[in-house]
C-alpha atoms as a PDB file:
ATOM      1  CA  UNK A   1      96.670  68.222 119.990  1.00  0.00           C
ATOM      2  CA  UNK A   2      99.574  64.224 126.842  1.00  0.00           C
ATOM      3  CA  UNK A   3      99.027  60.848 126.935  1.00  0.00           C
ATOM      4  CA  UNK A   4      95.387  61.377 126.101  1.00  0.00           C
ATOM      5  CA  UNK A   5      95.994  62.528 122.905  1.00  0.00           C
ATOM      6  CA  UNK A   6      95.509  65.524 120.249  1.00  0.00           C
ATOM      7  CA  UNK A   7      92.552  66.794 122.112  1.00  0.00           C
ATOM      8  CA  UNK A   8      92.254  70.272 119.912  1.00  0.00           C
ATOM      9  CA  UNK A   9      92.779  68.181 116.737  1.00  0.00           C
ATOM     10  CA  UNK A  10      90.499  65.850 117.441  1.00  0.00           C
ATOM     11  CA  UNK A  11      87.557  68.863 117.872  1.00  0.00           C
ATOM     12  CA  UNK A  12      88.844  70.261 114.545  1.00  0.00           C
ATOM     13  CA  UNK A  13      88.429  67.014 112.860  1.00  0.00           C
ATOM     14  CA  UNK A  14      84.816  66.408 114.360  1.00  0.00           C
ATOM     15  CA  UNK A  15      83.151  69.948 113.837  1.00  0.00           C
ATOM     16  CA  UNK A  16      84.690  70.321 110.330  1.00  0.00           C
ATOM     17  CA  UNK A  17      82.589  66.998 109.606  1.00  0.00           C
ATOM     18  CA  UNK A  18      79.083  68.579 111.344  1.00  0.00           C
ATOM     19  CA  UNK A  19      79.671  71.780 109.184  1.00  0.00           C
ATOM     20  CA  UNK A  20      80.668  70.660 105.827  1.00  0.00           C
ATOM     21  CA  UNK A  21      78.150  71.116 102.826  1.00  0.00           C
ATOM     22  CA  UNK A  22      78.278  67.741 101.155  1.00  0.00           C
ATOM     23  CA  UNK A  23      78.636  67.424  97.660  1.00  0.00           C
ATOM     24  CA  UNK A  24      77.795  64.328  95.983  1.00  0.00           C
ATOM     25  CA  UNK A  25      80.949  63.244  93.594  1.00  0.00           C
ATOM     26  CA  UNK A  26      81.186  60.409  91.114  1.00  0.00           C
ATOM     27  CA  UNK A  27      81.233  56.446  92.414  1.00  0.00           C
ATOM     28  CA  UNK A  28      78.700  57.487  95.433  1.00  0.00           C
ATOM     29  CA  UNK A  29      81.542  59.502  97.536  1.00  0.00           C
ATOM     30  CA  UNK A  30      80.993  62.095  99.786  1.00  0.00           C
ATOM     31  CA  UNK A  31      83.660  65.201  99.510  1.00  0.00           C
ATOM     32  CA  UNK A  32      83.296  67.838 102.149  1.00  0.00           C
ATOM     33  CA  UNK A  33      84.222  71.307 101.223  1.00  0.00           C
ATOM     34  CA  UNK A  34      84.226  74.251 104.092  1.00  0.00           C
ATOM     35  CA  UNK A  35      80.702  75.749 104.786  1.00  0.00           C
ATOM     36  CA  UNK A  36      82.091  78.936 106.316  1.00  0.00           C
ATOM     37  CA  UNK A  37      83.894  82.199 106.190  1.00  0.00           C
ATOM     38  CA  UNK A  38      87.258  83.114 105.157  1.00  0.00           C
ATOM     39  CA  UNK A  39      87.711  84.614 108.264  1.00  0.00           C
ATOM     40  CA  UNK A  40      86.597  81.430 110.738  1.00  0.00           C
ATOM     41  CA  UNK A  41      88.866  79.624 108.394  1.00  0.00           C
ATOM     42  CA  UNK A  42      91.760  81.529 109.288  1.00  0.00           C
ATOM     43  CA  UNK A  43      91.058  81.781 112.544  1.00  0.00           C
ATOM     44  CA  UNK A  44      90.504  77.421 112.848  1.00  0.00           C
ATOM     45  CA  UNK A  45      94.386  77.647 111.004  1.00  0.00           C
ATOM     46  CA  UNK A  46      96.180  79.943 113.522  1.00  0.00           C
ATOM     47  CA  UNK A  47      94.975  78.000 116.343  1.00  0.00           C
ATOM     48  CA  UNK A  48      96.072  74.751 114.741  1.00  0.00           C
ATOM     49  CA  UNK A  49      99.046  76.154 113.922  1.00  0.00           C
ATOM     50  CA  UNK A  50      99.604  77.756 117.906  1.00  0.00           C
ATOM     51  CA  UNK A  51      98.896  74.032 119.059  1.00  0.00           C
ATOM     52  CA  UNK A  52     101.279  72.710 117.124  1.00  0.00           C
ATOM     53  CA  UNK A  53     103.903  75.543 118.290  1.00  0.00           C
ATOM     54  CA  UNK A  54     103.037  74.554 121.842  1.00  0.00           C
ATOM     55  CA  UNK A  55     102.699  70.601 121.537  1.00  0.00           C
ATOM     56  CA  UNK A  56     106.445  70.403 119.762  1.00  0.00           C
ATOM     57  CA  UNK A  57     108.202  73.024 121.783  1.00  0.00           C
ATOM     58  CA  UNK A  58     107.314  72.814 125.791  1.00  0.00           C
ATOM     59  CA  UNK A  59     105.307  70.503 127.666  1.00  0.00           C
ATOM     60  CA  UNK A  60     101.445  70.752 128.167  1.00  0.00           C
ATOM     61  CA  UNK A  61      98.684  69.706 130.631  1.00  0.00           C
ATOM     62  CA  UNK A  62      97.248  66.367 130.559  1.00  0.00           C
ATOM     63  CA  UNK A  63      95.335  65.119 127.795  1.00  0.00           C
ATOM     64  CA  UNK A  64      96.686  68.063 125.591  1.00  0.00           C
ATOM     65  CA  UNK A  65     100.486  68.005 124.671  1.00  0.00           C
ATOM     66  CA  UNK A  66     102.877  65.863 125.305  1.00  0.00           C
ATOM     67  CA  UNK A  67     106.254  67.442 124.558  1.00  0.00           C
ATOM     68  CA  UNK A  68     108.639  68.258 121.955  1.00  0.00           C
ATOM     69  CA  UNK A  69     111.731  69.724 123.378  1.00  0.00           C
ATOM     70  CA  UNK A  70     111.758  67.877 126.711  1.00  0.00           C
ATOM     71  CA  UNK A  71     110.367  64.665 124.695  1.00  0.00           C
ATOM     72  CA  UNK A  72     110.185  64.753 121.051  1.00  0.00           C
ATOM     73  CA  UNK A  73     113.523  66.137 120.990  1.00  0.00           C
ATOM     74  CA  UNK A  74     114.735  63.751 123.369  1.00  0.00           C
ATOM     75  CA  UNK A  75     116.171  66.262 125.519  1.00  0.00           C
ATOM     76  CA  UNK A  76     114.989  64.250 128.844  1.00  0.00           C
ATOM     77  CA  UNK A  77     115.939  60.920 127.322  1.00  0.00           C
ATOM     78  CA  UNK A  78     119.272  62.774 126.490  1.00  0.00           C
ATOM     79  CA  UNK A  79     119.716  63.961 129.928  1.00  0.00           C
ATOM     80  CA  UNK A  80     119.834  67.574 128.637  1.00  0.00           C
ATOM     81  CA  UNK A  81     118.941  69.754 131.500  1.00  0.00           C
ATOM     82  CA  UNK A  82     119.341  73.026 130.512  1.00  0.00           C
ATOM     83  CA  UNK A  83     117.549  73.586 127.284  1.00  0.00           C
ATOM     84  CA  UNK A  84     114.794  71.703 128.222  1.00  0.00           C
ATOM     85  CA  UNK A  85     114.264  73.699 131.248  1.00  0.00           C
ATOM     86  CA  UNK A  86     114.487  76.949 129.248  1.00  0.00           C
ATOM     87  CA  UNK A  87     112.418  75.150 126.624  1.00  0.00           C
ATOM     88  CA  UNK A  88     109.636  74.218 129.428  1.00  0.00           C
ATOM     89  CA  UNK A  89     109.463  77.953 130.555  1.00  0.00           C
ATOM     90  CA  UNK A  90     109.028  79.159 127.277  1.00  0.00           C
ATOM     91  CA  UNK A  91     106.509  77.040 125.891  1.00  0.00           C
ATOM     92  CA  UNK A  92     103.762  79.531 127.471  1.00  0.00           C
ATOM     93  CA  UNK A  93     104.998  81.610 124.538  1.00  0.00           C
ATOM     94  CA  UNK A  94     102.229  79.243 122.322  1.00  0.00           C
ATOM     95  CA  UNK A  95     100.086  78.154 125.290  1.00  0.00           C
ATOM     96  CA  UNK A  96      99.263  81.817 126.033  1.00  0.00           C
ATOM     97  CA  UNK A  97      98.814  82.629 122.440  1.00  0.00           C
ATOM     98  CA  UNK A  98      95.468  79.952 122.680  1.00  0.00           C
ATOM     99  CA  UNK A  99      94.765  81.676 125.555  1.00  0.00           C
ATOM    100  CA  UNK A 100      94.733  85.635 123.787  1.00  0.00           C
ATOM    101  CA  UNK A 101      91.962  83.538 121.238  1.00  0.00           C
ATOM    102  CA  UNK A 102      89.654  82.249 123.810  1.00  0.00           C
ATOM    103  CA  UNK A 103      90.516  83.017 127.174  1.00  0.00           C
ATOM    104  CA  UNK A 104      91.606  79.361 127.377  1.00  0.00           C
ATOM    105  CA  UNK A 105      94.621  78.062 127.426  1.00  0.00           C
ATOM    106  CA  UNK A 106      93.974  74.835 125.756  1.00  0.00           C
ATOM    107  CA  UNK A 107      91.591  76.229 123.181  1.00  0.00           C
ATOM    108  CA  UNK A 108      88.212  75.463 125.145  1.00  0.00           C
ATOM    109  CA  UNK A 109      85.096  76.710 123.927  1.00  0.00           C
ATOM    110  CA  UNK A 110      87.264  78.244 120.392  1.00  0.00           C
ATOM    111  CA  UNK A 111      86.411  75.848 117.902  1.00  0.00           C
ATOM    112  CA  UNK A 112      82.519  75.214 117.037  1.00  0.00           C
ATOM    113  CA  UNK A 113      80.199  73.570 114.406  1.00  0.00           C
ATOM    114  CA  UNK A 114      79.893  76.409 112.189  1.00  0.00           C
ATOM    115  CA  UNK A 115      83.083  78.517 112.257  1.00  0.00           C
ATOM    116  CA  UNK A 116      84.998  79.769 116.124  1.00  0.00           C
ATOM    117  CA  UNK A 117      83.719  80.775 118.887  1.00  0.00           C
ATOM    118  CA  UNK A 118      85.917  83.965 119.670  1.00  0.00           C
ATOM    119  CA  UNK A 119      87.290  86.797 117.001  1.00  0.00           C
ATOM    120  CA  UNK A 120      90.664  88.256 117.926  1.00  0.00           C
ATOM    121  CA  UNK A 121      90.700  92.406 118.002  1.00  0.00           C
ATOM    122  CA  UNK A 122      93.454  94.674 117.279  1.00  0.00           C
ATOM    123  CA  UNK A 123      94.780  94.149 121.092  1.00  0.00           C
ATOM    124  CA  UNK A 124      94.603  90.598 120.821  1.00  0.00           C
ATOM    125  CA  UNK A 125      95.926  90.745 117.887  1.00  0.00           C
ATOM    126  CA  UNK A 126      99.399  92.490 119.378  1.00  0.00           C
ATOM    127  CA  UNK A 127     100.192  90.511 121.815  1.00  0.00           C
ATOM    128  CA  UNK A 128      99.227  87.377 119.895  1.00  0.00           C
ATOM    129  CA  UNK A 129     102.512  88.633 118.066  1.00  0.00           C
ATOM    130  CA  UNK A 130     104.755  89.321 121.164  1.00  0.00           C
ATOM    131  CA  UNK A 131     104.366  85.938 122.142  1.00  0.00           C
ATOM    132  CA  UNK A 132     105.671  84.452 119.479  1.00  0.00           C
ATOM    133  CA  UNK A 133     109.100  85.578 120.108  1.00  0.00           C
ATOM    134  CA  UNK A 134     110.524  81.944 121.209  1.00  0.00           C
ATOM    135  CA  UNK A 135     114.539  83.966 121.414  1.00  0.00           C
ATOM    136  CA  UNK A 136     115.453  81.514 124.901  1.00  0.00           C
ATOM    137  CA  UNK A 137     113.955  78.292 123.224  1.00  0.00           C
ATOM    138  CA  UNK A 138     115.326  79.209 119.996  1.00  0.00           C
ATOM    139  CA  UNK A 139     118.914  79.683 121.966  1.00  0.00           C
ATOM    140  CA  UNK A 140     118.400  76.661 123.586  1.00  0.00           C
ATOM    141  CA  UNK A 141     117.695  73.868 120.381  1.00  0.00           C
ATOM    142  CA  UNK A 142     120.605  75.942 118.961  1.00  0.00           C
ATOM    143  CA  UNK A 143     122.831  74.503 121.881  1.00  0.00           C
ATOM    144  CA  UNK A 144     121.581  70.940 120.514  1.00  0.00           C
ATOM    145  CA  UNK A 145     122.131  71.469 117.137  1.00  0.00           C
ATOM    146  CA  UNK A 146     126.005  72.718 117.747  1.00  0.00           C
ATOM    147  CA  UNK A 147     127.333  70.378 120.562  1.00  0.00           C
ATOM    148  CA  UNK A 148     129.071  67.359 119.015  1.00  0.00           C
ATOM    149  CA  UNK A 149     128.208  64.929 121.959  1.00  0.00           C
ATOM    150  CA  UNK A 150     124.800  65.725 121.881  1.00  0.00           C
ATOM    151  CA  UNK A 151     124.759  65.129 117.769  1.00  0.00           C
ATOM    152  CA  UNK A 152     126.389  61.552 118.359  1.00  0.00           C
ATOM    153  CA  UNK A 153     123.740  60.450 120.549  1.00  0.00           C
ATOM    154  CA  UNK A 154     120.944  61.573 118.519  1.00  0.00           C
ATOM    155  CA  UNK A 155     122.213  60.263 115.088  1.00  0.00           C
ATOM    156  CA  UNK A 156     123.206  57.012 116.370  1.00  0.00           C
ATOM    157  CA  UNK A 157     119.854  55.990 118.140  1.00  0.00           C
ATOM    158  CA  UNK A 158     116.822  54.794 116.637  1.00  0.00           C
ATOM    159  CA  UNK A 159     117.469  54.578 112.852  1.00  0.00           C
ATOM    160  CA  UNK A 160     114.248  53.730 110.858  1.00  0.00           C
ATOM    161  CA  UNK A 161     114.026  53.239 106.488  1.00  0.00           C
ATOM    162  CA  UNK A 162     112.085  55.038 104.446  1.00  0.00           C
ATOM    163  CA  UNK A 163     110.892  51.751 103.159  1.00  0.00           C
ATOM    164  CA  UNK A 164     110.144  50.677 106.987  1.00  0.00           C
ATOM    165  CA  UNK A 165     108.152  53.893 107.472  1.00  0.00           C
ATOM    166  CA  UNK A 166     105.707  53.281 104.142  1.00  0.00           C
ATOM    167  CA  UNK A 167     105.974  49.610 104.559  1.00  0.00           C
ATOM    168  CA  UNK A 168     104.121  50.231 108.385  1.00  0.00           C
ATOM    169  CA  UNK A 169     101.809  53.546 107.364  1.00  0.00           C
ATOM    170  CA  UNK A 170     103.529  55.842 109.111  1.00  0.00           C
ATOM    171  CA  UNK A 171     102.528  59.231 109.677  1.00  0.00           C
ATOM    172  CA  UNK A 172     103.419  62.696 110.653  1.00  0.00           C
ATOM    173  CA  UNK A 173     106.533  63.704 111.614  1.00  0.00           C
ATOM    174  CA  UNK A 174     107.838  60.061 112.346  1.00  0.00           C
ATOM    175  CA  UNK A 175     107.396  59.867 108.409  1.00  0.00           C
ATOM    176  CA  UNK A 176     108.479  63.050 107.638  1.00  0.00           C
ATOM    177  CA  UNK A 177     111.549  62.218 109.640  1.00  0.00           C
ATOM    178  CA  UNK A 178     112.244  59.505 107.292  1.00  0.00           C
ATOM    179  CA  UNK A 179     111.809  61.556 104.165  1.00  0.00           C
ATOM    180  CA  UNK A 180     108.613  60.884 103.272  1.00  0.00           C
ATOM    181  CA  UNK A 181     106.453  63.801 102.467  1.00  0.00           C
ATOM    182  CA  UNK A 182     103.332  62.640 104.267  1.00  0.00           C
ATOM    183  CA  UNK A 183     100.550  65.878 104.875  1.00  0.00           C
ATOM    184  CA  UNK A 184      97.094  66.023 105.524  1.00  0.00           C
ATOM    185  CA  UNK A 185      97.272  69.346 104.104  1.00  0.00           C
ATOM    186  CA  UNK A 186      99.708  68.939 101.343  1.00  0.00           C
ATOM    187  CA  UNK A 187      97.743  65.943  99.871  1.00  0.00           C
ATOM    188  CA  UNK A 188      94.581  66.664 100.849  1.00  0.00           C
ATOM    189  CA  UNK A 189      93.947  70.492 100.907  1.00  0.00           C
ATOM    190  CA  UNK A 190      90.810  72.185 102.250  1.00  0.00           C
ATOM    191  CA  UNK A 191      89.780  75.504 103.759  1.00  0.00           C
ATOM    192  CA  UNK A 192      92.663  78.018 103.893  1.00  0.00           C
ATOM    193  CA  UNK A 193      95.387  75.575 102.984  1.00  0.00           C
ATOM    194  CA  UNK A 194      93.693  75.579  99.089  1.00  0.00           C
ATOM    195  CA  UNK A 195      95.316  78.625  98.869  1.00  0.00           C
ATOM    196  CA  UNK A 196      98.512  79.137 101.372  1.00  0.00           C
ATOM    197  CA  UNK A 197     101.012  76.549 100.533  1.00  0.00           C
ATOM    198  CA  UNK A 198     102.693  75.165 103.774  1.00  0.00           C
ATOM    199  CA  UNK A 199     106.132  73.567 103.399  1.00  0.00           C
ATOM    200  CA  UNK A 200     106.163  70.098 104.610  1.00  0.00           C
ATOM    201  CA  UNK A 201     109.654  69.405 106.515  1.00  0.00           C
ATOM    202  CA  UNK A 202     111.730  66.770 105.799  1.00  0.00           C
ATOM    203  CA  UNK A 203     114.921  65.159 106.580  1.00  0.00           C
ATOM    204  CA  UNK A 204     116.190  61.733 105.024  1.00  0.00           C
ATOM    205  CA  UNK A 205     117.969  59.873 107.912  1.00  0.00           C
ATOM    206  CA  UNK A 206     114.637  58.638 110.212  1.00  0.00           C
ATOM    207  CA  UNK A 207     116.978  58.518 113.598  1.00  0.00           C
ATOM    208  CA  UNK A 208     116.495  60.573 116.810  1.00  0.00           C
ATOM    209  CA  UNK A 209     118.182  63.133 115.240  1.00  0.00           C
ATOM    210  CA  UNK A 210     115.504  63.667 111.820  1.00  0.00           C
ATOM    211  CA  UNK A 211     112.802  63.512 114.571  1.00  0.00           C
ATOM    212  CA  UNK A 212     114.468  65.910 116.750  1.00  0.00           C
ATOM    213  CA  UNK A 213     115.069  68.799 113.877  1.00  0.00           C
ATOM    214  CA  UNK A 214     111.670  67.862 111.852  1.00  0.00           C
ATOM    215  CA  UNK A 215     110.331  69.206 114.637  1.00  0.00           C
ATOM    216  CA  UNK A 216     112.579  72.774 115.026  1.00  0.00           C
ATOM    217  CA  UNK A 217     111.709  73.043 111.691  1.00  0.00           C
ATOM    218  CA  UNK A 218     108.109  72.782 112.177  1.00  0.00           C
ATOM    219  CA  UNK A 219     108.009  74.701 115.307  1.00  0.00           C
ATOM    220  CA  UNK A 220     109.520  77.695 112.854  1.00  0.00           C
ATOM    221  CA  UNK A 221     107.149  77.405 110.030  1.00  0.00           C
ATOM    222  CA  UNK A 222     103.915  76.996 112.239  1.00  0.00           C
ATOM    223  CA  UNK A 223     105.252  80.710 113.660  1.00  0.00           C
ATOM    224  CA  UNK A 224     105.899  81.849 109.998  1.00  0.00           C
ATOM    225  CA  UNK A 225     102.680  80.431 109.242  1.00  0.00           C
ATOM    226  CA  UNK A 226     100.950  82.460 112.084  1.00  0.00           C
ATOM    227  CA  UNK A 227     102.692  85.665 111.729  1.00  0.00           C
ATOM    228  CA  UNK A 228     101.987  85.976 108.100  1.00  0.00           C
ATOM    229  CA  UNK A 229      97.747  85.378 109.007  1.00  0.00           C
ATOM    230  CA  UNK A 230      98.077  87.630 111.388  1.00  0.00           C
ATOM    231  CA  UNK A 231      98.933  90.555 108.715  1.00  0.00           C
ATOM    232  CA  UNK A 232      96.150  89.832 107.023  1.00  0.00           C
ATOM    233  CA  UNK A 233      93.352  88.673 108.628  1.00  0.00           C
ATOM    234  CA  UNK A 234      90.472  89.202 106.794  1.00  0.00           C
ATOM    235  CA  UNK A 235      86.880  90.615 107.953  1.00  0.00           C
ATOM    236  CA  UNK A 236      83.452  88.885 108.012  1.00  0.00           C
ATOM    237  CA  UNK A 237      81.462  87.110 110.562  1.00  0.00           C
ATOM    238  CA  UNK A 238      83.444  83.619 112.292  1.00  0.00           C
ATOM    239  CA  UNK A 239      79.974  81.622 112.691  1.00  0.00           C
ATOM    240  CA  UNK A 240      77.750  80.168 109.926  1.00  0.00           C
ATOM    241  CA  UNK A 241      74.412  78.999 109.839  1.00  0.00           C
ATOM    242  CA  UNK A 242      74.623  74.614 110.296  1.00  0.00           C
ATOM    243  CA  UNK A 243      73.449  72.652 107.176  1.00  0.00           C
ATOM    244  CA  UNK A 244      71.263  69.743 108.371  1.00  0.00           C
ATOM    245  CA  UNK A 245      73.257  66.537 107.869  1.00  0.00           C
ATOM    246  CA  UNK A 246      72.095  64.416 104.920  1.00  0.00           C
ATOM    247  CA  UNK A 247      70.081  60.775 106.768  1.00  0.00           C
ATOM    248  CA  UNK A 248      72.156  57.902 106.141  1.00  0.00           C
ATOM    249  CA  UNK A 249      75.736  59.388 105.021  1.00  0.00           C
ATOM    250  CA  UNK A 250      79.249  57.906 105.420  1.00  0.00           C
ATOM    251  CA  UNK A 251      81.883  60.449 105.728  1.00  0.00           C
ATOM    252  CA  UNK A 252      85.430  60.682 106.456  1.00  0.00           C
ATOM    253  CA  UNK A 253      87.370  63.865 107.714  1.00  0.00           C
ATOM    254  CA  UNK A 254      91.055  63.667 107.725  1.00  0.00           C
ATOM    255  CA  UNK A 255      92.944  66.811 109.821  1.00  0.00           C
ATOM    256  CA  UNK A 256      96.719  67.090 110.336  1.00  0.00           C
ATOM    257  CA  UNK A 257      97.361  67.683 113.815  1.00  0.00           C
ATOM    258  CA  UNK A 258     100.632  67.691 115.657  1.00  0.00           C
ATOM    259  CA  UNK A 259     101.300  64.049 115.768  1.00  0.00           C
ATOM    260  CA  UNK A 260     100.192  63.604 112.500  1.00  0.00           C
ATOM    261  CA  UNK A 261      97.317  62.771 110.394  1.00  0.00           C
ATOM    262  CA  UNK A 262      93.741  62.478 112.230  1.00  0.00           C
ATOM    263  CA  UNK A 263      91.160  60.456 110.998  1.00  0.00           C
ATOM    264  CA  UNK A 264      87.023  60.753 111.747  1.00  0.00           C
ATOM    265  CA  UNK A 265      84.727  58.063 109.946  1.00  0.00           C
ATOM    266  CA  UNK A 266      81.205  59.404 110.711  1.00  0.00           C
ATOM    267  CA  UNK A 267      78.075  57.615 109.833  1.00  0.00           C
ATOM    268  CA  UNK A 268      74.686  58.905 110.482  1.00  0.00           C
ATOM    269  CA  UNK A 269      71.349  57.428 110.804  1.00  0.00           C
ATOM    270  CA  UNK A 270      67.935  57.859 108.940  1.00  0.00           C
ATOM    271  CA  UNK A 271      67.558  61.265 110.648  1.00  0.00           C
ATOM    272  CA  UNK A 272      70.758  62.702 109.582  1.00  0.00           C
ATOM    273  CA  UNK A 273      71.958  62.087 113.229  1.00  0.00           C
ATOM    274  CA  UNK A 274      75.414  60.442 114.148  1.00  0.00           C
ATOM    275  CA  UNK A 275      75.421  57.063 114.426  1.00  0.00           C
ATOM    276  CA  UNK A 276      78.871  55.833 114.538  1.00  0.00           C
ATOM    277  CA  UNK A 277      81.979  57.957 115.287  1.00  0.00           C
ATOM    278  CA  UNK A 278      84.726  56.153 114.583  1.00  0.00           C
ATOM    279  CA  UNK A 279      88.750  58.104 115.841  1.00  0.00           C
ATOM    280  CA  UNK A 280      92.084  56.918 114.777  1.00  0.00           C
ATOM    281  CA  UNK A 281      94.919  59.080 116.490  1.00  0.00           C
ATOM    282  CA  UNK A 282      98.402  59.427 114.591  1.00  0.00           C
ATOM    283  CA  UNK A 283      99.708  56.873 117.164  1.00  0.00           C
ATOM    284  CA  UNK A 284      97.786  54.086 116.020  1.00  0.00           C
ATOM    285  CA  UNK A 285      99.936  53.995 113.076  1.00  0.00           C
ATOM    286  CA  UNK A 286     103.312  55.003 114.329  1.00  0.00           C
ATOM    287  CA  UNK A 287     104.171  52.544 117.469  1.00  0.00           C
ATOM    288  CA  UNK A 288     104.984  49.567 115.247  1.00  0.00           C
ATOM    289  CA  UNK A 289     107.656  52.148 114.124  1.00  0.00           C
ATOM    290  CA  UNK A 290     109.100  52.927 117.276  1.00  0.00           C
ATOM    291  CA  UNK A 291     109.423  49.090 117.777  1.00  0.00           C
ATOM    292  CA  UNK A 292     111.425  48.878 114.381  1.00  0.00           C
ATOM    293  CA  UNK A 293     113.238  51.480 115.618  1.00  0.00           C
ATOM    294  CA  UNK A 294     114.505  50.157 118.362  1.00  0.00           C
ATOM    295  CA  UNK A 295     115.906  46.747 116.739  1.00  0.00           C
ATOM    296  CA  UNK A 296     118.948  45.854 117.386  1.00  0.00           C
ATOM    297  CA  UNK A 297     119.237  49.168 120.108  1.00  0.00           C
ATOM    298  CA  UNK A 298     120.586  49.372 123.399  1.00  0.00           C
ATOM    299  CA  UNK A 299     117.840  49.435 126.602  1.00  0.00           C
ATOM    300  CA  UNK A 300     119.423  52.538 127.223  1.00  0.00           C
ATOM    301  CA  UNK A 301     118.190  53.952 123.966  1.00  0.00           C
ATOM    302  CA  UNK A 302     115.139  53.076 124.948  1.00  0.00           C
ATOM    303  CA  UNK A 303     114.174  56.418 126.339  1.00  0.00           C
ATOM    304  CA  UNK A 304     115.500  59.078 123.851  1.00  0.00           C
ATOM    305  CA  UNK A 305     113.448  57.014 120.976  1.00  0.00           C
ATOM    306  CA  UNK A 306     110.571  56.539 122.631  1.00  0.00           C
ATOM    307  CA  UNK A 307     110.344  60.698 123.078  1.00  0.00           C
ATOM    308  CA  UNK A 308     111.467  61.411 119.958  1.00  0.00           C
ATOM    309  CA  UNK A 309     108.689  59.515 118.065  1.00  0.00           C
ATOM    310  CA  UNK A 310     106.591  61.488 121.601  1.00  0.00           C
ATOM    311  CA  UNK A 311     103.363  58.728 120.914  1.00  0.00           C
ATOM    312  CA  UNK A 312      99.749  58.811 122.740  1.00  0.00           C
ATOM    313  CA  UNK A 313      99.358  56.073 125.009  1.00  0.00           C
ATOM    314  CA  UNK A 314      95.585  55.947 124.841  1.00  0.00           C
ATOM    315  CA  UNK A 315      95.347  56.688 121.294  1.00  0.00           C
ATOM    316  CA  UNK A 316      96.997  53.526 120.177  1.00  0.00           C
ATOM    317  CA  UNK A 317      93.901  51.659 120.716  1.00  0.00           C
ATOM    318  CA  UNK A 318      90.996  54.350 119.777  1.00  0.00           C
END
């Protein structure tokens, strides 16, 4: 979920809002619970979870990933050659996992109003699994984590408080990075993530560095995530019959994707139609904390802190 943003989250955010059966709770809110199959559910979650494998490990195509290991690591504001190279090649590890789903590798066509668009077979399946082996990328952030030089410059660049980070809103793994145990699907669970409890990665220091291994440890746990779906993927049909939209509704949809949370504010019109869709991206919330970040910095810190908080440049302003 590139410059122009989260594109996969964004869908997931969107179509969970068209197929939601809305239940009327106390005070006149809306609260959407999933209209669809356990196994579309599952399906939605491993594809999340392959996105955010492939937007924090290796670089993507335009208006899909931006990068982790090349830029939310900070391995090319570090100078680091080598992994990042090895971490580039291997990011089709993830890519080609979307790909296996849909015949796509950016997810087109997978996710759709009513459950997915594609079921994955026994074959599929297999080599969904021999892909994610990431052994040369793993190798590589392993070089990071044990070279001293390489240490020094990450935990000396781009400090940020814990009280900065909830003082500005932050999200996602620029909060995380700071401690702060900040989860779409940790505070707000729905679908699959009722009932499989992710761990939400932390680390207390909010420099390059937090950034930097918030996002190993997420790359890890998305695979963990994946692998353990994939041994139990249950049966049923991935498409449900649409519920008409109720006329003059206000909803929001919240969905966590890579960068963080994603938010949808929907309202529709007298013929249960959408009126007003209204997007905030993880980014809107997290460049005043790059600009904290950099107080009191050097201009050569300038780019190993602006890829480790890795921000959408369009999705500041949507």
């Amino acid at each position: 979920m590139g410059g122009a943003g989260p594109a996969t989250g964004w869908v997931v955010g969107l179509v969970r809002l068209g197929d939601c059966v809305r239940v009327r709770a106390g005070g006149g809110v809306w609260r959407g619970v999933s209209g669809f199959g356990a196994g579309a559910e599952v399906s939605r979650a491993i594809v999340v979870f392959l996105q955010s494998a492939r937007g924090e490990h290796g670089a993507g195509g335009p208006g899909f990933q931006r990068r982790l290991v090349p830029g939310g690591l900070g391995v090319d504001g570090a100078g680091l050659v080598f992994p990042g190279h090895l971490c580039r090649r291997t990011r089709v590890c993830p890519a080609g996992g979307l790909g296996v789903c849909c015949g796509h590798t950016f997810g087109r066509g997978l996710v759709r109003p009513g459950g997915v668009g594609f079921d994955l077979d026994p074959g599929g399946v297999a080599e969904l699994r021999q892909r994610l082996a990431f052994r040369d990328a793993a190798d590589a952030i392993e070089l990071l984590w044990n070279t001293s030089s390489v240490r020094a410059r990450f935990e000396n660049a781009g400090p940020l408080t814990r009280e900065t980070a909830l003082a500005l809103g932050l999200v996602g793994v620029a909060a995380r990075a700071c401690g702060i145990e900040r989860d779409v699907r940790h505070e707000f669970p729905h679908g699959i993530y009722q009932f499989v409890q992710i761990p939400v990665s932390t680390f207390p220091t909010g420099n390059v560095f937090a950034r930097a291994y918030v996002r190993w440890l997420e790359i890890q746990r998305s695979v963990a995530f994946i692998r353990e779906q994939l041994d139990a993927l249950p049966e049923g049909p991935v498409q449900s019959e649409l519920k008409a939209l109720p006329p003059h509704a206000a909803v929001v949809s919240l969905v966590e994707g890579w960068r963080g949370e994603i938010c949808h504010v929907v309202l529709t019109d007298s013929n249960g139609r959408f009126a007003t869709d209204k997007i905030v991206d993880p980014s809107f919330h997290n460049w005043a904390g790059l600009a904290m970040a950099l107080r009191d910095q050097q201009i050569s810190d300038f780019p190993l802190c602006n890829k480790s908080f890795n921000l959408s440049y369009c999705g500041h302003d949507l």
